[in-house]
C-alpha atoms as a PDB file:
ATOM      1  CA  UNK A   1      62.066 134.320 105.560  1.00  0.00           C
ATOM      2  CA  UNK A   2      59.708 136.225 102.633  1.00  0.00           C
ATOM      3  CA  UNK A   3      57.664 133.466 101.220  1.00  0.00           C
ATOM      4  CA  UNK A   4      57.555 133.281  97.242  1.00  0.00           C
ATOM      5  CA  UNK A   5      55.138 132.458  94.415  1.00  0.00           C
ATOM      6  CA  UNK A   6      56.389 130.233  91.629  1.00  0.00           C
ATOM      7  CA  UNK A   7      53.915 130.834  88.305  1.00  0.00           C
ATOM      8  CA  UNK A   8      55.238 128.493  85.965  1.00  0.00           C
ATOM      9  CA  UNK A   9      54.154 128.446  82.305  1.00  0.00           C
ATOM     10  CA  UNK A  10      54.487 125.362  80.028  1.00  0.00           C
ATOM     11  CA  UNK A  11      53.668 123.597  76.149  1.00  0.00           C
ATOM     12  CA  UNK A  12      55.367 120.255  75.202  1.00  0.00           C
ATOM     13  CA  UNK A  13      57.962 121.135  72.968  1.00  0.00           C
ATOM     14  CA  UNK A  14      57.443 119.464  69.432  1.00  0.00           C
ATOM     15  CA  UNK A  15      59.367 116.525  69.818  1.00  0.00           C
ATOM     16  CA  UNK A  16      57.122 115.132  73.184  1.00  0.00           C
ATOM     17  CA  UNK A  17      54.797 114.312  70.745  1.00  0.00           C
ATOM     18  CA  UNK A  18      57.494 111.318  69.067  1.00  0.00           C
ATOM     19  CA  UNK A  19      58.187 109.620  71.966  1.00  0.00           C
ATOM     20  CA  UNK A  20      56.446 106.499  72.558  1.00  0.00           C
ATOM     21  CA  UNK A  21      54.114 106.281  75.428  1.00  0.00           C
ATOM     22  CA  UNK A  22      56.373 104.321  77.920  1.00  0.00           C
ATOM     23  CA  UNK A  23      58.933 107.087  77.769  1.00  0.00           C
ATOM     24  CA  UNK A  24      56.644 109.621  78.045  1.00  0.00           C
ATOM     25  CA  UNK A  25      55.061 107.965  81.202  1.00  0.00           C
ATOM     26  CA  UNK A  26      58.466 107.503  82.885  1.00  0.00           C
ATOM     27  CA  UNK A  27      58.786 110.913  82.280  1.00  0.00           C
ATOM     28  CA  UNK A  28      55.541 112.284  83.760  1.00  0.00           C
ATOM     29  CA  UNK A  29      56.192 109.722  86.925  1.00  0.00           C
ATOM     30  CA  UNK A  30      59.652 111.328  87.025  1.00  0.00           C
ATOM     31  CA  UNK A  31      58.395 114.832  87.365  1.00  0.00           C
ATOM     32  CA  UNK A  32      55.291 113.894  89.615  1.00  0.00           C
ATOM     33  CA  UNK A  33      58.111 112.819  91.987  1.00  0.00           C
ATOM     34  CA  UNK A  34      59.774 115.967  91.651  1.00  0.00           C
ATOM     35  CA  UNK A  35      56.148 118.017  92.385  1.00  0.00           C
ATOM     36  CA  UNK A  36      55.491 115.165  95.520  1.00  0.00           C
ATOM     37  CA  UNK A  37      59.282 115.915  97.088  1.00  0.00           C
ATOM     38  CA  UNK A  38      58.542 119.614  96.892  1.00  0.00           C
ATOM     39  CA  UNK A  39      54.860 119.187  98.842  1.00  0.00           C
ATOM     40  CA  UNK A  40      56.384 116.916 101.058  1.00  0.00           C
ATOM     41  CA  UNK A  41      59.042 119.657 102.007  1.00  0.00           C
ATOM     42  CA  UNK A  42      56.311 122.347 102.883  1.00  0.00           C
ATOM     43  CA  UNK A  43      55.772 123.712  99.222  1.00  0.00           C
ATOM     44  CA  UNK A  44      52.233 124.311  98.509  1.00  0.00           C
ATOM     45  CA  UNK A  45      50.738 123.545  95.290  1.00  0.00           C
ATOM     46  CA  UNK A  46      48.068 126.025  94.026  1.00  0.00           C
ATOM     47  CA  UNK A  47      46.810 124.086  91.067  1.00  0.00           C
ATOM     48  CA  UNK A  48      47.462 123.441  87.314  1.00  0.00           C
ATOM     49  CA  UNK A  49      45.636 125.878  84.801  1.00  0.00           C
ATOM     50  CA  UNK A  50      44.847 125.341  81.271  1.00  0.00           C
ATOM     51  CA  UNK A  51      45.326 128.439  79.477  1.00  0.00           C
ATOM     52  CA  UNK A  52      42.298 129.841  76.950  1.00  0.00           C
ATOM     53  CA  UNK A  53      42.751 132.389  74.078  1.00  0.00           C
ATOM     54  CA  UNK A  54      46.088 133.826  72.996  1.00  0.00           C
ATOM     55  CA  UNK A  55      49.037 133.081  74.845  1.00  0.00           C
ATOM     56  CA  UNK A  56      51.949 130.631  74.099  1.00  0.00           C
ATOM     57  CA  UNK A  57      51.999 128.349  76.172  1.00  0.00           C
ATOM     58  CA  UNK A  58      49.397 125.566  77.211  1.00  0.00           C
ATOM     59  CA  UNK A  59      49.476 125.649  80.961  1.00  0.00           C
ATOM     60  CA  UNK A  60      50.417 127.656  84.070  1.00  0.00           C
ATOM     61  CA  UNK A  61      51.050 126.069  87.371  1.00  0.00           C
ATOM     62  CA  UNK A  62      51.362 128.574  90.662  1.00  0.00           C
ATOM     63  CA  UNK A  63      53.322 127.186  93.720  1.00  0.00           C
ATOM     64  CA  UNK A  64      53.710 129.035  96.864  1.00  0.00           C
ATOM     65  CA  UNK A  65      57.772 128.321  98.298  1.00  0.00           C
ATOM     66  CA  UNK A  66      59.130 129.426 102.231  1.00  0.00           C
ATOM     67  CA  UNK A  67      61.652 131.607  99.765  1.00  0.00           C
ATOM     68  CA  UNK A  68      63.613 131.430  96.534  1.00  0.00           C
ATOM     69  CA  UNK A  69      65.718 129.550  97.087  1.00  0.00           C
ATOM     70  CA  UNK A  70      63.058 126.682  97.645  1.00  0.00           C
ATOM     71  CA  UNK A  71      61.806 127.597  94.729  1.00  0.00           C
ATOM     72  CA  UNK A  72      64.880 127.654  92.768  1.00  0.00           C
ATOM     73  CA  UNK A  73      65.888 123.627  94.371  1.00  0.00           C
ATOM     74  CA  UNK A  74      62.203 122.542  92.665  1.00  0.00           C
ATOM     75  CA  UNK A  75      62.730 123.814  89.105  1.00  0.00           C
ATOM     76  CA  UNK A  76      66.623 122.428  89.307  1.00  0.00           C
ATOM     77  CA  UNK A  77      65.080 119.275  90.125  1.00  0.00           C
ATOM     78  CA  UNK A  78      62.773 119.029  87.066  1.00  0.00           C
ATOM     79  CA  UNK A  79      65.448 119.957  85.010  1.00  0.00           C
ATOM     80  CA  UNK A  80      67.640 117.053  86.393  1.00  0.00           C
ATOM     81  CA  UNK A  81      64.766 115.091  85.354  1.00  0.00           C
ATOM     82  CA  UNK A  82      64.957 116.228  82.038  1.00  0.00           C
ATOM     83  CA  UNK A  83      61.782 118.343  82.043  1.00  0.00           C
ATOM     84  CA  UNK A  84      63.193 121.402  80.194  1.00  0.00           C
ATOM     85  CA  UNK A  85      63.843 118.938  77.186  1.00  0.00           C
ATOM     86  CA  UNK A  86      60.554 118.142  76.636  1.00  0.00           C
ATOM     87  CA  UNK A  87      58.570 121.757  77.623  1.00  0.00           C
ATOM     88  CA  UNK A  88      58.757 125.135  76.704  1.00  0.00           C
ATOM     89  CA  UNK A  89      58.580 126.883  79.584  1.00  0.00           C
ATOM     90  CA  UNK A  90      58.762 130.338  81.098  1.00  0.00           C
ATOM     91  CA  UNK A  91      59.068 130.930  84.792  1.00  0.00           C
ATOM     92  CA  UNK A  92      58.281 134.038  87.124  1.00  0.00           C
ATOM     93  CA  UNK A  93      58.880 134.372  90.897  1.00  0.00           C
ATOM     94  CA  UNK A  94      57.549 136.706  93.129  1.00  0.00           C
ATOM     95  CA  UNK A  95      58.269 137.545  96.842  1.00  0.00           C
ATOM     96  CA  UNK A  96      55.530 138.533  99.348  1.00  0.00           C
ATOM     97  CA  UNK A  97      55.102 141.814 100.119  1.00  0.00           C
ATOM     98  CA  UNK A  98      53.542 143.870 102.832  1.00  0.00           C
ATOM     99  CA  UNK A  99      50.230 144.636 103.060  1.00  0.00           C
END
């Protein structure tokens, strides 16, 4: 199987910001648990960036998956969890190649 890079790039959407703080910490638990099910299952987590200069989003995170599919199963998962709703988001995959 060809082992695949997740770089995913996110800003809270406006209306994050109106929610009251117990919502938006159910929320954040919510997707932590998404994040901990996809270590658990042999995903590795590269680290959460905050972007500087121009660019429009706030963050990138970079996630190595055993394929797409993997990959795919982990952002389905934080959109059951109703992360879409609250981020902007843009999402790019990439497969290993050869050396």
């Amino acid at each position: 199987m060809t082992q695949s890079v997740w770089i995913h790039y996110s800003r809270p959407r406006p209306h994050w910001y109106l929610l009251a703080d117990p919502e938006k910490q159910a929320l954040a638990e919510a997707w932590q648990a998404v994040r901990d099910g996809a270590k658990a299952a042999g995903a590795e987590f590269h680290g959460r960036f905050h972007i500087r200069g121009q660019h429009d989003f706030q963050e990138v995170e970079i996630w190595k998956f055993a394929g797409t599919t993997e990959a795919f199963n982990h952002w389905q998962a934080l959109c059951a969890a109703r992360y879409n709703e609250f981020y902007a988001f843009s999402n790019n995959i990439g497969l290993e190649t050869a050396a």
